[in-house]
Protein backbone atom coordinates (compact mmCIF):
# COMPACT_ATOMS: atom_id res chain seq x y z
CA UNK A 1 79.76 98.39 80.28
CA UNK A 2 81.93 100.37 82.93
CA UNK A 3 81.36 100.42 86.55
CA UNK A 4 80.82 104.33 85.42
CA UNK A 5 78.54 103.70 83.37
CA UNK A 6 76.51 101.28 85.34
CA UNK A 7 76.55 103.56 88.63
CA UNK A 8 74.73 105.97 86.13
CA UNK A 9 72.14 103.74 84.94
CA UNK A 10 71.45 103.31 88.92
CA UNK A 11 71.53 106.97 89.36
CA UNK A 12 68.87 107.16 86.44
CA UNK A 13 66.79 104.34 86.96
CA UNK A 14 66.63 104.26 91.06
CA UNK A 15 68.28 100.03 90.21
CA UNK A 16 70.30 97.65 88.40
CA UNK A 17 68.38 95.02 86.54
CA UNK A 18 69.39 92.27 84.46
CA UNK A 19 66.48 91.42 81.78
CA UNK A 20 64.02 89.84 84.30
CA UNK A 21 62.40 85.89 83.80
CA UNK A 22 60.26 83.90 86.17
CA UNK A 23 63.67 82.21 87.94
CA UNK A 24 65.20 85.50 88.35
CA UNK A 25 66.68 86.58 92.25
CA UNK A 26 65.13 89.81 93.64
CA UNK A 27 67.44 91.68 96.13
CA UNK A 28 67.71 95.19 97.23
CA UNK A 29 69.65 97.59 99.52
CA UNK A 30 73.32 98.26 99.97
CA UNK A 31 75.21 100.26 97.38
CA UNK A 32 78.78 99.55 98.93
CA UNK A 33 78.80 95.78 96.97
CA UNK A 34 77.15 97.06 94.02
CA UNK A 35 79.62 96.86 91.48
CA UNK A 36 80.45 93.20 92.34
CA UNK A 37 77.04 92.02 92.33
CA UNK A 38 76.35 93.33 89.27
CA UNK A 39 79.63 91.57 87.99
CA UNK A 40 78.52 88.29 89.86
CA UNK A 41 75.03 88.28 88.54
CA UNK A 42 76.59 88.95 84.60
CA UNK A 43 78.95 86.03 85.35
CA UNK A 44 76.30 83.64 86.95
CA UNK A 45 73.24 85.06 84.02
CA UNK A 46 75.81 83.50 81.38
CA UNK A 47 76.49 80.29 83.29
CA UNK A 48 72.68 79.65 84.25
CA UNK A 49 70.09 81.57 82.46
CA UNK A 50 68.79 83.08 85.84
CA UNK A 51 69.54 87.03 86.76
CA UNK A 52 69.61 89.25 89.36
CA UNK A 53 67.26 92.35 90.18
CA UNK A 54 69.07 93.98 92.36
CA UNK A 55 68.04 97.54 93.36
CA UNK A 56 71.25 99.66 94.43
CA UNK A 57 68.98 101.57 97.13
CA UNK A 58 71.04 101.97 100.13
CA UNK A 59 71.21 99.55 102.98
CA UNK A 60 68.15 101.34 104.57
CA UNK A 61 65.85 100.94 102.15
CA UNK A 62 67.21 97.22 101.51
CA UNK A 63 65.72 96.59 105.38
CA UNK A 64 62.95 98.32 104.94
CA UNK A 65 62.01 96.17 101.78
CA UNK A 66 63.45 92.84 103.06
CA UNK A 67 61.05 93.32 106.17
CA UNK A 68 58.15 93.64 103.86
CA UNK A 69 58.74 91.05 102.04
CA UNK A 70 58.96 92.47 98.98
CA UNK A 71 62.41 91.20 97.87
CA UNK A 72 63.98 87.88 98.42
CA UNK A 73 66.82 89.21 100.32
CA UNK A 74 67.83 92.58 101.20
CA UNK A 75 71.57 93.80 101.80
CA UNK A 76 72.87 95.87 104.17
CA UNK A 77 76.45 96.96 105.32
CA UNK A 78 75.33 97.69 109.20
CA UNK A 79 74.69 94.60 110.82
CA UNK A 80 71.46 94.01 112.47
CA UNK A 81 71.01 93.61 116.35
CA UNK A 82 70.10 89.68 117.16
CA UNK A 83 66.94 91.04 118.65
CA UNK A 84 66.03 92.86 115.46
CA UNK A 85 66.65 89.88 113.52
CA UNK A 86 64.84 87.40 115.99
CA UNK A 87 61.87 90.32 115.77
CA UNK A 88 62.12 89.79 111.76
CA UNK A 89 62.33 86.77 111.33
CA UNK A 90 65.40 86.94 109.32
CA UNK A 91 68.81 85.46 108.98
CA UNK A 92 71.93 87.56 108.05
CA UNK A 93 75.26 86.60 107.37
CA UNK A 94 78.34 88.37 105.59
CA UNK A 95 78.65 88.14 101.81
CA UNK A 96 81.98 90.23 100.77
CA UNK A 97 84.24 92.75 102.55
CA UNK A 98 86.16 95.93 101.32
CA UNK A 99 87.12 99.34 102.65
CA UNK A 100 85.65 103.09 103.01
CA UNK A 101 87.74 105.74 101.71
CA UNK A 102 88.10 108.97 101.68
CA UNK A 103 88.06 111.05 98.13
CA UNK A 104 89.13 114.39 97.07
CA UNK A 105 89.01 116.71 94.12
CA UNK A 106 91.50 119.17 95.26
CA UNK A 107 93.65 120.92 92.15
CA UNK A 108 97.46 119.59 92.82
CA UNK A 109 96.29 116.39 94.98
CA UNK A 110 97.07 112.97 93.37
CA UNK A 111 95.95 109.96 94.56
CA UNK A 112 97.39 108.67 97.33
CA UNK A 113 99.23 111.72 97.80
CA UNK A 114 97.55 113.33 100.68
CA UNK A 115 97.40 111.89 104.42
CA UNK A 116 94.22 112.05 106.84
CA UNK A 117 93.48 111.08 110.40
CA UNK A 118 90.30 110.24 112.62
CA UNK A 119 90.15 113.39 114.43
CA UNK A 120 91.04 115.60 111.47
CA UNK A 121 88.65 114.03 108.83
CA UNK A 122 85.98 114.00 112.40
CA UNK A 123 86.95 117.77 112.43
CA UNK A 124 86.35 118.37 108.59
CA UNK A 125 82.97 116.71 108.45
CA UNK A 126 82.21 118.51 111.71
CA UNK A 127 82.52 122.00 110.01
CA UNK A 128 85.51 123.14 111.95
CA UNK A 129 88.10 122.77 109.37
CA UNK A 130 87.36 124.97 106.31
CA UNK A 131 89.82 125.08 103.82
CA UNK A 132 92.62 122.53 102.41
CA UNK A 133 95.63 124.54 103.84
CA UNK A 134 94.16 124.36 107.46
CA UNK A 135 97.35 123.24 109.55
CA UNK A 136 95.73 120.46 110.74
CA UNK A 137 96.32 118.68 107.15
CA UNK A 138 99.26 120.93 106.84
CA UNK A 139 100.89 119.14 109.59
CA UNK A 140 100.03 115.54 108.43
CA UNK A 141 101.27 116.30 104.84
CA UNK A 142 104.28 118.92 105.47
CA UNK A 143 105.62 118.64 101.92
CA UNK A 144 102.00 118.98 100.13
CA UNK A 145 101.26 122.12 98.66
CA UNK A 146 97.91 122.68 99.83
CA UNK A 147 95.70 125.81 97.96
CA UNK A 148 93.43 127.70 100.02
CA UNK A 149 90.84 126.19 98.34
CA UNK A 150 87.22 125.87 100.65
CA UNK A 151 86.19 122.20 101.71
CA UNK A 152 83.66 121.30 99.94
CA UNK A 153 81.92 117.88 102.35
CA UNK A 154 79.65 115.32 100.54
CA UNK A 155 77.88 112.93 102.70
CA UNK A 156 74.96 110.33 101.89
CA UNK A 157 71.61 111.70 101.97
CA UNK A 158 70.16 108.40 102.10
CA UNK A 159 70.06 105.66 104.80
CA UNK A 160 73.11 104.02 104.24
CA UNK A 161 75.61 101.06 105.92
CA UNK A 162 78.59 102.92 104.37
CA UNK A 163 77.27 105.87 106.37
CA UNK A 164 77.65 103.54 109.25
CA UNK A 165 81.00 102.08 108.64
CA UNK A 166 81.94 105.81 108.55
CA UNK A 167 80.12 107.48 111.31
CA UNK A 168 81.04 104.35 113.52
CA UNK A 169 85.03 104.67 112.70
CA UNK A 170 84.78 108.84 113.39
CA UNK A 171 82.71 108.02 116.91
CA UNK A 172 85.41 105.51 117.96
CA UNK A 173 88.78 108.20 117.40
CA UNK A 174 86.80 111.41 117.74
CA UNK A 175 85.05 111.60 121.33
CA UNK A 176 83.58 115.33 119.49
CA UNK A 177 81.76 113.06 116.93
CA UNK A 178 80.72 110.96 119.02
CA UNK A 179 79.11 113.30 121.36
CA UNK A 180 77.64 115.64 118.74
CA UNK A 181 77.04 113.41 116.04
CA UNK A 182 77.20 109.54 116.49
CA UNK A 183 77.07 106.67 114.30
CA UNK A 184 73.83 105.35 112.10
CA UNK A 185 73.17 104.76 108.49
CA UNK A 186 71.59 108.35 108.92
CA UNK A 187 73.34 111.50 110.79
CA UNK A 188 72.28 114.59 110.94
CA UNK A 189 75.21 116.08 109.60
CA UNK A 190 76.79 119.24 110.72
CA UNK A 191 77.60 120.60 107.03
CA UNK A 192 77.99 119.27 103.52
CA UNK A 193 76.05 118.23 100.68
CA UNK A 194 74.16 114.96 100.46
CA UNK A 195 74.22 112.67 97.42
CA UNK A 196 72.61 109.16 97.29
CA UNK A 197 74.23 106.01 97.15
CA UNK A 198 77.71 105.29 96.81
CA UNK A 199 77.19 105.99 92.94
CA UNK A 200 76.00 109.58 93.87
CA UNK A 201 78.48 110.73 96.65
CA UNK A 202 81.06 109.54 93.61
CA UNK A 203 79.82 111.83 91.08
CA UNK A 204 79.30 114.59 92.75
CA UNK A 205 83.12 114.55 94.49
CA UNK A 206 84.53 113.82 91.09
CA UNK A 207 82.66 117.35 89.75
CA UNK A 208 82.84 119.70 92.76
CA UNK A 209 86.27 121.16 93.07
CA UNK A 210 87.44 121.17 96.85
CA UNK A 211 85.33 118.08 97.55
CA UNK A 212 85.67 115.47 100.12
CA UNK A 213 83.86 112.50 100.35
CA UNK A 214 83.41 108.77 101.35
CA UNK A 215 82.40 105.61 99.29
CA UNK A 216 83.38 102.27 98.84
CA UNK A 217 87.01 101.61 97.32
CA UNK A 218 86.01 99.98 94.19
CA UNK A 219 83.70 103.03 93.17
CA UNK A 220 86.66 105.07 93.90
CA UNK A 221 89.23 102.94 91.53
CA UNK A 222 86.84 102.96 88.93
CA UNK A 223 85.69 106.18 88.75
CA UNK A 224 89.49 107.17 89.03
CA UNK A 225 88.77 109.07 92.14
CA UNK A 226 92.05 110.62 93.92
CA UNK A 227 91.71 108.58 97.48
CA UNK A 228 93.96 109.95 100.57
CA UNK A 229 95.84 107.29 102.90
CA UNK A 230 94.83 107.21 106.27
CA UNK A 231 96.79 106.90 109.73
CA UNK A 232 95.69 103.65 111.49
CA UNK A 233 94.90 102.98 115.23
CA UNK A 234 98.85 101.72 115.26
CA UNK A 235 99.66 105.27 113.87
CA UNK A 236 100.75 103.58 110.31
CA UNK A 237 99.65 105.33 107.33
CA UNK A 238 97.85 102.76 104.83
CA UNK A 239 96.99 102.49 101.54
CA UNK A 240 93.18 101.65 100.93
CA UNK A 241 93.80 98.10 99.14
CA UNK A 242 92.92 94.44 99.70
CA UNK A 243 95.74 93.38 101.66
CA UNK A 244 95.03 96.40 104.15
CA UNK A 245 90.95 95.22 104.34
CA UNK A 246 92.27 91.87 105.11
CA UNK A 247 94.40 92.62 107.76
CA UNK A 248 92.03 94.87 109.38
CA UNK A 249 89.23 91.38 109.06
CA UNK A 250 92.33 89.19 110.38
CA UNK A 251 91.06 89.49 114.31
CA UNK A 252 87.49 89.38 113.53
CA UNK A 253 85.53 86.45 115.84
CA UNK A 254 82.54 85.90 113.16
CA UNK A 255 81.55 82.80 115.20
CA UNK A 256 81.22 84.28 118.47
CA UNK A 257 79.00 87.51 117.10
CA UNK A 258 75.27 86.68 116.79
CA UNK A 259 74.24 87.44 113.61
CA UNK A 260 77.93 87.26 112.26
CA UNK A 261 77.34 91.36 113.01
CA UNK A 262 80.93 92.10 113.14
CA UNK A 263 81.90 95.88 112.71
CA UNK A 264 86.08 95.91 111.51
CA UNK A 265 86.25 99.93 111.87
CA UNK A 266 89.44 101.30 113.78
CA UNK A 267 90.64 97.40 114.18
CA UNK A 268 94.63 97.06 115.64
CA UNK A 269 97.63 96.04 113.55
CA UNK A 270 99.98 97.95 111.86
CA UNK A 271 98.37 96.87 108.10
CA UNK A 272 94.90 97.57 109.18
CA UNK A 273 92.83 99.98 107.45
CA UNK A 274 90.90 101.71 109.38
CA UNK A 275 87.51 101.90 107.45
CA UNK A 276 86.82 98.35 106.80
CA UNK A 277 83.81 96.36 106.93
CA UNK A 278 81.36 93.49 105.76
CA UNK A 279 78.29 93.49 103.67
CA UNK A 280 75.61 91.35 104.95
CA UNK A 281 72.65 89.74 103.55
CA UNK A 282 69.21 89.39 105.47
CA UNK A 283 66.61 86.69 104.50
CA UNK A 284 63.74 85.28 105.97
CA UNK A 285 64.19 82.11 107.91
CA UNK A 286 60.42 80.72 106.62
CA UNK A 287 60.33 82.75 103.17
CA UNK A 288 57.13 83.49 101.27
CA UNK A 289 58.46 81.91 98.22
CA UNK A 290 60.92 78.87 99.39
CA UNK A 291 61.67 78.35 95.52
CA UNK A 292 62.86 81.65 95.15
CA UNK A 293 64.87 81.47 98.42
CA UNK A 294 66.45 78.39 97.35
CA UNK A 295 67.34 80.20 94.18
CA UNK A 296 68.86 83.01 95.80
CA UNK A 297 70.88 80.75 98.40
CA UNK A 298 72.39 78.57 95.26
CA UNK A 299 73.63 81.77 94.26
CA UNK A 300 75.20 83.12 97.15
CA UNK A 301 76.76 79.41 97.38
CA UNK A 302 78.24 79.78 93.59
CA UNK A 303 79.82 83.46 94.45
CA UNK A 304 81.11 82.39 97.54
CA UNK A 305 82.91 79.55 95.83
CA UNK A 306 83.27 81.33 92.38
CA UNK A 307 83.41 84.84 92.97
CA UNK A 308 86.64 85.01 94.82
CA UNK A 309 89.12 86.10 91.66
CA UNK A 310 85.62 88.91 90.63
CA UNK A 311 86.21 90.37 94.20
CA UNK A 312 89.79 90.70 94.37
CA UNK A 313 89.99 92.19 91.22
CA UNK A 314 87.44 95.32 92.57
CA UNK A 315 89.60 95.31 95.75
CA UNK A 316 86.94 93.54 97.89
CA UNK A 317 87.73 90.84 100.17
CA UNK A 318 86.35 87.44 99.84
CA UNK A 319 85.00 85.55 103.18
CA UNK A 320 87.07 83.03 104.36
CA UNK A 321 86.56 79.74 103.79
CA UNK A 322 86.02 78.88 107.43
CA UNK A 323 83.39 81.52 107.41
CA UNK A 324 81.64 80.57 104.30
CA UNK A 325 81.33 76.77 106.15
CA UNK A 326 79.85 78.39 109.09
CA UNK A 327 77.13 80.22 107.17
CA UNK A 328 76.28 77.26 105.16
CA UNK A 329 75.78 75.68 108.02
CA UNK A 330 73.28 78.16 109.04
CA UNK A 331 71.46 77.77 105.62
CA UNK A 332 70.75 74.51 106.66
CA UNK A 333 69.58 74.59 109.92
CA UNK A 334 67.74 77.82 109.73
CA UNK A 335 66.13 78.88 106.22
CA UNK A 336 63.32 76.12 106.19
CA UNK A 337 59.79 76.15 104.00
CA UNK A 338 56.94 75.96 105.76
CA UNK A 339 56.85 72.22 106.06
CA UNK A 340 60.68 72.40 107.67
CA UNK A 341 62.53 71.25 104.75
CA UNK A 342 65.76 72.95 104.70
CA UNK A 343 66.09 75.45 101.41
CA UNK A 344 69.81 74.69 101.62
CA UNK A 345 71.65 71.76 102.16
CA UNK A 346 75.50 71.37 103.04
CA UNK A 347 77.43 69.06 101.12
C-alpha cells in the first residue's frame, strides 16, 4: 500500500491501525512522522508479532491523549516546556527528524523550480501577496513565468507541531508574523483554507489550482507534490532533502536542552534548511501499564537501531547515535513501575 493510499485511510478512518492483539503499542498524535511509523510498525509486526495503533491525529491531540492516559505514548513535533513535562509527569525525547516544505499547484511550476523566502512566504500566508506574478516572487525567480493565477493558502486546521515548526521559522525572519501572528501548533490565521493533518493539507494542495501549502517532505515526495527551494538564513537557496535536514540538526546541543526540546528552524550554515525539526515522543515516567511501556520502549530501541535505512529512504533523518545513547540513558533512570524497577535497561 502507498503512502497515498495510507494518508487516505487516515483521512477516512480519523487513524492508522495495524490488526490490534493484546501486546500491541498504542500511540497517538503527530502526523509529520506518520508515514515512517507506519513503515516501522509493518517492518517490526513481521519481525515480532506485536503492532502499532497509532492514531495520525495531530501533535495536539497526541498531548491531549498522552496526558490522559489513554495511549501509551503520544507524539508531538513541538517540544514540551520542562515545566509542562515535570507538571505531567512525562518524559520526551526525539524519535526522527525531517524538513517542512513548502508545496504548490501552480500550472507551469515544476518541482523545485520556484524559489521562496521567509518574509515573502510570511507575506503570502499573511494575505498581502495575492497572486503568483506578485514581484515579490517575481524578483526571487526572474526567469519563471509566473500566471496571474490567485494564491490559493492551505494551512492546518488542527493543532499541529508542523504548524509550529512553521509558524516558529516565519516569527523568527518575519518581525510582521511575529507581531500579528506568532508561533503555536494553532494560529489564527490571517487567510487560507484549513485541512487536517499533514495527509489533509496534502490533498487538498495537490487538487486546488494556485495552492500553497506546508507538510512534511516525505508526504510531499510521495504524493508527487511540486515543492519550492527556499533561501536559508546564509542567503543559500536549498533543496528540501536529507543532507540539507542534517546540516540544519548539525549545531543542535540535545544534551544541554531539558527535555531534548530542541527547535532547528532558521538554523546557520550555508546547507541548512530552514524548516527543519524533530519529532518527539512523550511517556509517562510511572506508566499505568509498565508492560505496555516496556513494550513500547523495546520498540523505539529496535527503530532507533533498525530504522535508520526506512528513514533515509522517506528523507527523514535518523538521531545520532550519541543522541540515541543519551535517551537510553534516560529510559533507564527515569521510566520506572511503580515499585522503581526501570522499564528499560541499557546494555
Amino acid at each position: 500500500m502507498t503512502i497515498r493510499s495510507l494518508a487516505a485511510l487516515a483521512l477516512a478512518a480519523g487513524l492508522w491501525q495495524a490488526p490490534a492483539q493484546a501486546a500491541d503499542i498504542s500511540g497517538a498524535g503527530a502526523t509529520f512522522p506518520f508515514p515512517l511509523y507506519a513503515k516501522w510498525a509493518d517492518a517490526y509486526k513481521k519481525q515480532t508479532g506485536i503492532g502499532l495503533n497509532y492514531q495520525s491525529i495531530g501533535s495536539g491531540g497526541g498531548i491531549k491523549q498522552i496526558q490522559s492516559k489513554t495511549v501509551t505514548f503520544g507524539a508531538s513535533d513541538m517540544p514540551l516546556k520542562a515545566e509542562d513535562l515535570e507538571k505531567s509527569g512525562l518524559i520526551q525525547f526525539p524519535m526522527i527528524m525531517g524538513g517542512v516544505v513548502p508545496v504548490l499547484n501552480v500550472k507551469g511550476i515544476a518541482p523545485g523550480q520556484l524559489v521562496l523566502d521567509g518574509v515573502t512566504l510570511g507575506r503570502i500566508y499573511l494575505g498581502e501577496i495575492k497572486t503568483w506574478d506578485d514581484a515579490a516572487i517575481k524578483q526571487l525567480n526572474p526567469a519563471a513565468s509566473l500566471p496571474k493565477t490567485a494564491i490559493a493558502v492551505v494551512h492546518r486546521s488542527d493543532g499541529s507541531g508542523t504548524t509550529f515548526l512553521f509558524t516558529d521559522y516565519l516569527s523568527k525572519v518575519s518581525p510582521a508574523w511575529k507581531g500579528k501572528v506568532g508561533a503555536s501548533t494553532a494560529v489564527q490565521w490571517p487567510v487560507g483554507i484549513g485541512a487536517k493533518g499533514n495527509e489533509g493539507v496534502a490533498n487538498m494542495a495537490a487538487k486546488t489550482d494556485g495552492a500553497i501549502g506546508y507538510v512534511e517532505y516525505a508526504y510531499a515526495k510521495q504524493n508527487k507534490l511540486t515543492h519550492a527551494r527556499m533561501v536559508n538564513q546564509a542567503g543559500k537557496t536549498v533543496e528540501p532533502v536529507s543532507e540539507t535536514f542534517q546540516a540544519a540538526a548539525a549545531s543542535a546541543n540535545w544534551s544541554a536542552t531539558p527535555g531534548f526540546g530542541v527547535v532547528l528552524t532558521n538554523e546557520p550554515g550555508d546547507n541548512s534548511w530552514p524548516i527543519t525539526g524533530a519529532s518527539f515522543i512523550l511517556i509517562h515516567k510511572q506508566p499505568n501499564d509498565p508492560t505496555a511501556a516496556s513494550i513500547a520502549l523495546k520498540f523505539f530501541a529496535w527503530a532507533f537501531k533498525s530504522g535508520g535505512k526506512m528513514a533515509e529512504e522517506l528523507d527523514y533523518v535518523p538521531m545520532p547515535a550519541a543522541v540515541v545513547k543519551l535517551v537510553e540513558k534516560v529510559w533507564n533512570d527515569s521510566i520506572k513501575a511503580a515499585d522503581g524497577r526501570p522499564l528499560y535497561m541499557t546494555n
